[in-house]
N, C-alpha and C. Protein backbone atom coordinates (compact mmCIF):
# COMPACT_ATOMS: atom_id res chain seq x y z
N UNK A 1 17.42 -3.84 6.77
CA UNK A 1 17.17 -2.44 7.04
C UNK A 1 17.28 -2.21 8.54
N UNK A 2 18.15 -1.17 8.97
CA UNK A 2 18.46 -0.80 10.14
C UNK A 2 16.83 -0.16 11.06
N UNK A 3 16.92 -0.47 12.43
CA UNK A 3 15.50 -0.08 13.11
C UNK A 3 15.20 1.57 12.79
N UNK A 4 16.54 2.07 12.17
CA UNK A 4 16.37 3.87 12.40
C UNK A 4 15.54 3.85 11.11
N UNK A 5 16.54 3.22 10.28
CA UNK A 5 15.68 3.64 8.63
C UNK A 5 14.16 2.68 8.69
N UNK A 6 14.29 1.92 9.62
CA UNK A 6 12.62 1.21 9.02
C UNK A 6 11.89 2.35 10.17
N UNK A 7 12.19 2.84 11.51
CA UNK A 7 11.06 4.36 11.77
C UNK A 7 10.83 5.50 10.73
N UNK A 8 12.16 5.49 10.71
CA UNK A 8 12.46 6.76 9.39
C UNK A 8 11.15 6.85 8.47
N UNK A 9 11.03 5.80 7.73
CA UNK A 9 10.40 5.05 6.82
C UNK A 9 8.58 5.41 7.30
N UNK A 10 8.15 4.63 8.30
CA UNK A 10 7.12 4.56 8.60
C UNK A 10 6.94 6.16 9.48
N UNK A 11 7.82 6.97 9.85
CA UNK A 11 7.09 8.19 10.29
C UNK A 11 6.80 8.91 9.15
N UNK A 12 7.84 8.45 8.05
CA UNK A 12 7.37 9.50 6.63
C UNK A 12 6.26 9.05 5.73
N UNK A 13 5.60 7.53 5.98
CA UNK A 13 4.17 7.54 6.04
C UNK A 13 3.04 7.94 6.49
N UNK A 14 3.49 7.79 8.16
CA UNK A 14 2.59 8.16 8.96
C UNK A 14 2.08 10.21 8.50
N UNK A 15 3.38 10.65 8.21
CA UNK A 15 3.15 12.15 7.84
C UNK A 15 2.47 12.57 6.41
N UNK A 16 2.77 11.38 5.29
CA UNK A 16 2.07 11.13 4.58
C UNK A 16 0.54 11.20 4.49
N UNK A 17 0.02 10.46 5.41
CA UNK A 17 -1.15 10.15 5.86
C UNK A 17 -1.77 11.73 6.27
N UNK A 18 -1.16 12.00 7.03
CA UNK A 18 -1.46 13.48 7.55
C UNK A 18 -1.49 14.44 6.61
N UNK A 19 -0.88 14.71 5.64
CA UNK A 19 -0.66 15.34 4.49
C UNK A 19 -2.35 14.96 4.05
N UNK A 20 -2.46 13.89 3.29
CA UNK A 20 -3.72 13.69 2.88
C UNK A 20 -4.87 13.92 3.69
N UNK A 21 -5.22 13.46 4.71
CA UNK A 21 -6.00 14.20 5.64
C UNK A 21 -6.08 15.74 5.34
N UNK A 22 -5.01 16.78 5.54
CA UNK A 22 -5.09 18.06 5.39
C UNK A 22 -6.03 18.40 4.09
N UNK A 23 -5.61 17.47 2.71
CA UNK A 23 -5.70 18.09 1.54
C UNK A 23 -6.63 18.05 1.53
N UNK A 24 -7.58 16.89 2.15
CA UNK A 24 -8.71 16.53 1.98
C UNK A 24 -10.01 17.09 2.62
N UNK A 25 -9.19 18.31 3.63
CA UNK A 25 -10.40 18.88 4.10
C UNK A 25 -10.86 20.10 3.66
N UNK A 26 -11.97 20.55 2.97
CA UNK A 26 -12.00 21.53 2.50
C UNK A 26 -11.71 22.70 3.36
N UNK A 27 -11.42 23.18 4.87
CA UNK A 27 -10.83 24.59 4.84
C UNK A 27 -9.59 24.68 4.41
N UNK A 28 -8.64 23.89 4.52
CA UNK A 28 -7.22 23.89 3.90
C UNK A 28 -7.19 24.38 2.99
N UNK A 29 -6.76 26.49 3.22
CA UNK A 29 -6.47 27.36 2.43
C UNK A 29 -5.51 26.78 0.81
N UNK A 30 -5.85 27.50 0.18
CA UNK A 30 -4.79 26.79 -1.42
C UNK A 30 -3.56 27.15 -1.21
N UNK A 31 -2.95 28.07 -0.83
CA UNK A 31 -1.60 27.90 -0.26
C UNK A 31 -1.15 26.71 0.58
N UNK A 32 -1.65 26.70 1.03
CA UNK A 32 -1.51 25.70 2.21
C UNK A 32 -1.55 24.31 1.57
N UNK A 33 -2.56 24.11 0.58
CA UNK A 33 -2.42 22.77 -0.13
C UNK A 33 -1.72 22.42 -1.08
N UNK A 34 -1.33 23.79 -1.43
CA UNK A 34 0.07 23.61 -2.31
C UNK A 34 1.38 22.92 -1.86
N UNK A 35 1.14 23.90 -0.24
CA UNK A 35 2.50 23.44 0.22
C UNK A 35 2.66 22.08 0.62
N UNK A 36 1.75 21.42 1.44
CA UNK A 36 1.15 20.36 1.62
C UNK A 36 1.61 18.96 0.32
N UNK A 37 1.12 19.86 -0.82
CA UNK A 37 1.40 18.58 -1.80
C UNK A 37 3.04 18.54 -2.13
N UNK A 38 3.76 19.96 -2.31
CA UNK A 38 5.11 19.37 -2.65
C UNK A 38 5.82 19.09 -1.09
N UNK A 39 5.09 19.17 0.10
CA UNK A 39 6.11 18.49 0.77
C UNK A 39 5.25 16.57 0.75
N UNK A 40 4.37 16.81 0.09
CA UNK A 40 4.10 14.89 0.12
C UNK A 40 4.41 14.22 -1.38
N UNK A 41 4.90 15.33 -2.03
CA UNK A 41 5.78 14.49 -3.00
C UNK A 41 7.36 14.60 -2.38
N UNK A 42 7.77 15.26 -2.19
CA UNK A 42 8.97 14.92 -1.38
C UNK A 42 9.22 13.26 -0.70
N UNK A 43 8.10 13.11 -0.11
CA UNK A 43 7.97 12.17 0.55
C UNK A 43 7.94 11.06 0.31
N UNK A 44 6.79 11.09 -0.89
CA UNK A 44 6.90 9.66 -1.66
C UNK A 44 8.33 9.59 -2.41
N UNK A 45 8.84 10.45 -3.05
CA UNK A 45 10.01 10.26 -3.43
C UNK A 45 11.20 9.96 -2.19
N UNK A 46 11.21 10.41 -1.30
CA UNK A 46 12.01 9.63 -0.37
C UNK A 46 11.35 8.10 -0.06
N UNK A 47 10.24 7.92 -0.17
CA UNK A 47 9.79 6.49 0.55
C UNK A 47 10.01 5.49 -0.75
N UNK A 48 10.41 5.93 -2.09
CA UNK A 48 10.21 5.02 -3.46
C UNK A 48 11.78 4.67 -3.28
N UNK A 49 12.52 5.84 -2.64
CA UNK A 49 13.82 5.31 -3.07
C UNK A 49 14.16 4.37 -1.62
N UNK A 50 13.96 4.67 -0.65
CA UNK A 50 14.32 3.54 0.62
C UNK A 50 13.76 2.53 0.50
N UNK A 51 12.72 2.06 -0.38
CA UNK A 51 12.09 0.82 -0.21
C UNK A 51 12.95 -0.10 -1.73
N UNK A 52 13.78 0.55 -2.73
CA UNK A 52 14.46 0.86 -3.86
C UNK A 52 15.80 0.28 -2.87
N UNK A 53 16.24 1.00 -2.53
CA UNK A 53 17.09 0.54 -1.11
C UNK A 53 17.17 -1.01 -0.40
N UNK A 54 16.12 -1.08 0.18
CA UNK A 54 15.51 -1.97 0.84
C UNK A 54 15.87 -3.33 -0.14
N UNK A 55 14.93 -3.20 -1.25
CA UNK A 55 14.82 -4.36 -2.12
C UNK A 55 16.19 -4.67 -2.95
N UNK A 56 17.07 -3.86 -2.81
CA UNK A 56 18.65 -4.71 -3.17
C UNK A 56 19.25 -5.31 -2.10
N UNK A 57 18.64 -5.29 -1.00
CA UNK A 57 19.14 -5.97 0.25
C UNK A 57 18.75 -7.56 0.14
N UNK A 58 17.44 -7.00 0.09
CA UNK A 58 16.95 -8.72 0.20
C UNK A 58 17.32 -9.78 -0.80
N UNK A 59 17.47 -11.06 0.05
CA UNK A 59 18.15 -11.85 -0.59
C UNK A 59 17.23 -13.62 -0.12
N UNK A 60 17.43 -14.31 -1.02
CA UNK A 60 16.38 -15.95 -0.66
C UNK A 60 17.43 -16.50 -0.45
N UNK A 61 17.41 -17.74 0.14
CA UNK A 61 18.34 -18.59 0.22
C UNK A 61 16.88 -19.83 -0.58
N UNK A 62 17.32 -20.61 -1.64
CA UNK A 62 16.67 -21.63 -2.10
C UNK A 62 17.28 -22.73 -2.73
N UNK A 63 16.86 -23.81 -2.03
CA UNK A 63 17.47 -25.43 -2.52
C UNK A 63 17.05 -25.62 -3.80
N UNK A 64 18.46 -26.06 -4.16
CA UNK A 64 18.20 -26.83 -5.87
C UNK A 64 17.96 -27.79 -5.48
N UNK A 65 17.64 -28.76 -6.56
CA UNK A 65 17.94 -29.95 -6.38
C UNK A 65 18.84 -30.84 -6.54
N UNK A 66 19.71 -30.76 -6.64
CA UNK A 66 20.86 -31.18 -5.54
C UNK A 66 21.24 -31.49 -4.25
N UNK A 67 20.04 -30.50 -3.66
CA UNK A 67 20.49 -30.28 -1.98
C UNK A 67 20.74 -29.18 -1.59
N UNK A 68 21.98 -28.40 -2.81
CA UNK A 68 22.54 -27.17 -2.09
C UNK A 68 21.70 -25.65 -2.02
N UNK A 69 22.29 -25.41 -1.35
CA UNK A 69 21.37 -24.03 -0.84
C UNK A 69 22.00 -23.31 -1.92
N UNK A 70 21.53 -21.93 -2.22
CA UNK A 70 21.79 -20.74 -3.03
C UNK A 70 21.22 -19.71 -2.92
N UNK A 71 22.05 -18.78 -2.99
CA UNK A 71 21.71 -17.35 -2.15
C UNK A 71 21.06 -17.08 -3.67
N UNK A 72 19.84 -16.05 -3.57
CA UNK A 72 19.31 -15.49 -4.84
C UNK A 72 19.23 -13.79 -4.42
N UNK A 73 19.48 -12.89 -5.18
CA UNK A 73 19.10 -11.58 -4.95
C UNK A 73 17.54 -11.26 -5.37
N UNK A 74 17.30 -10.69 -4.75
CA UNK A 74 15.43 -10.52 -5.40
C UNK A 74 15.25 -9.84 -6.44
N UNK A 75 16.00 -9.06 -6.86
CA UNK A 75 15.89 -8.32 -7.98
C UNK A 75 16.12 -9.57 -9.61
N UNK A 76 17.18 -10.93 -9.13
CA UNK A 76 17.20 -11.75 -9.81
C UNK A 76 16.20 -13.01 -9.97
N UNK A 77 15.57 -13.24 -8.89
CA UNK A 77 14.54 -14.00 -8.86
C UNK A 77 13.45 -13.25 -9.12
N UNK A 78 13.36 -12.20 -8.88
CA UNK A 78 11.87 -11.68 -9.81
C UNK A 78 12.26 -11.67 -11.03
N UNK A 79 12.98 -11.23 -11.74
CA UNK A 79 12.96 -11.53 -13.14
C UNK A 79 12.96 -12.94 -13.88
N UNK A 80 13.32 -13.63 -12.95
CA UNK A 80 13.50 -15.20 -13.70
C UNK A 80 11.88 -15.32 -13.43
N UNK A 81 11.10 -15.12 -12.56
CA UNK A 81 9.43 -15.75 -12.57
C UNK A 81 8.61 -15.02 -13.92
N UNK A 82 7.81 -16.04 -14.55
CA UNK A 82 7.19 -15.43 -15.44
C UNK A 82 6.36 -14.39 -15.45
N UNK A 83 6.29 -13.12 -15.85
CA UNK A 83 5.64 -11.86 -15.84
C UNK A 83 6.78 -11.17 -15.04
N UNK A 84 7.98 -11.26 -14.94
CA UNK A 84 8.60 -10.64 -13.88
C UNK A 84 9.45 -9.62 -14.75
C-alpha cells in the first residue's frame, strides 16, 4: 500500500473517530446526527473496501520442506488454516 493510500486510510479513521465523538454528545442537533451518521457510513464503507484492497496485496513467502521458498497469497493461506 502506497504512503498516500495508507494516510488516506488513517485520516478517514481519524474522522471516523470524530464522527463518533459528535454523535455521542448529546447537543448534537438530530439533523446533524443524521448527517454525521451517513457521512460515517460512507466511511466505513470506504475503509472495508481499502483494507479489501490491501489484503489481495499481501503475500508470505514460506519454506516447504524441501528448502524452497513459495510465494502464498493471503487470501490462500487463510483458507488452507483450519477455521479459515
Amino acid at each position: 500500500m502506497s504512503k498516500k493510500s495508507s494516510a488516506s486510510f488513517e485520516s478517514s479513521l481519524d474522522r471516523l473517530h470524530e464522527i463518533v465523538r459528535e454523535l455521542d454528545a448529546e447537543e448534537t442537533p438530530l439533523d446533524d446526527s443524521m448527517k454525521l451518521y451517513a457521512e460515517g457510513i460512507e466511511i466505513v464503507e470506504k475503509c472495508v473496501n481499502d483494507l479489501s484492497e490491501a489484503q489481495l496485496r499481501i503475500s508470505e513467502l514460506r519454506k516447504r520442506s524441501d528448502g524452497v521458498f513459495e510465494k502464498l497469497d493471503f487470501i490462500e493461506d487463510r483458507q488452507m488454516q483450519p477455521g479459515g
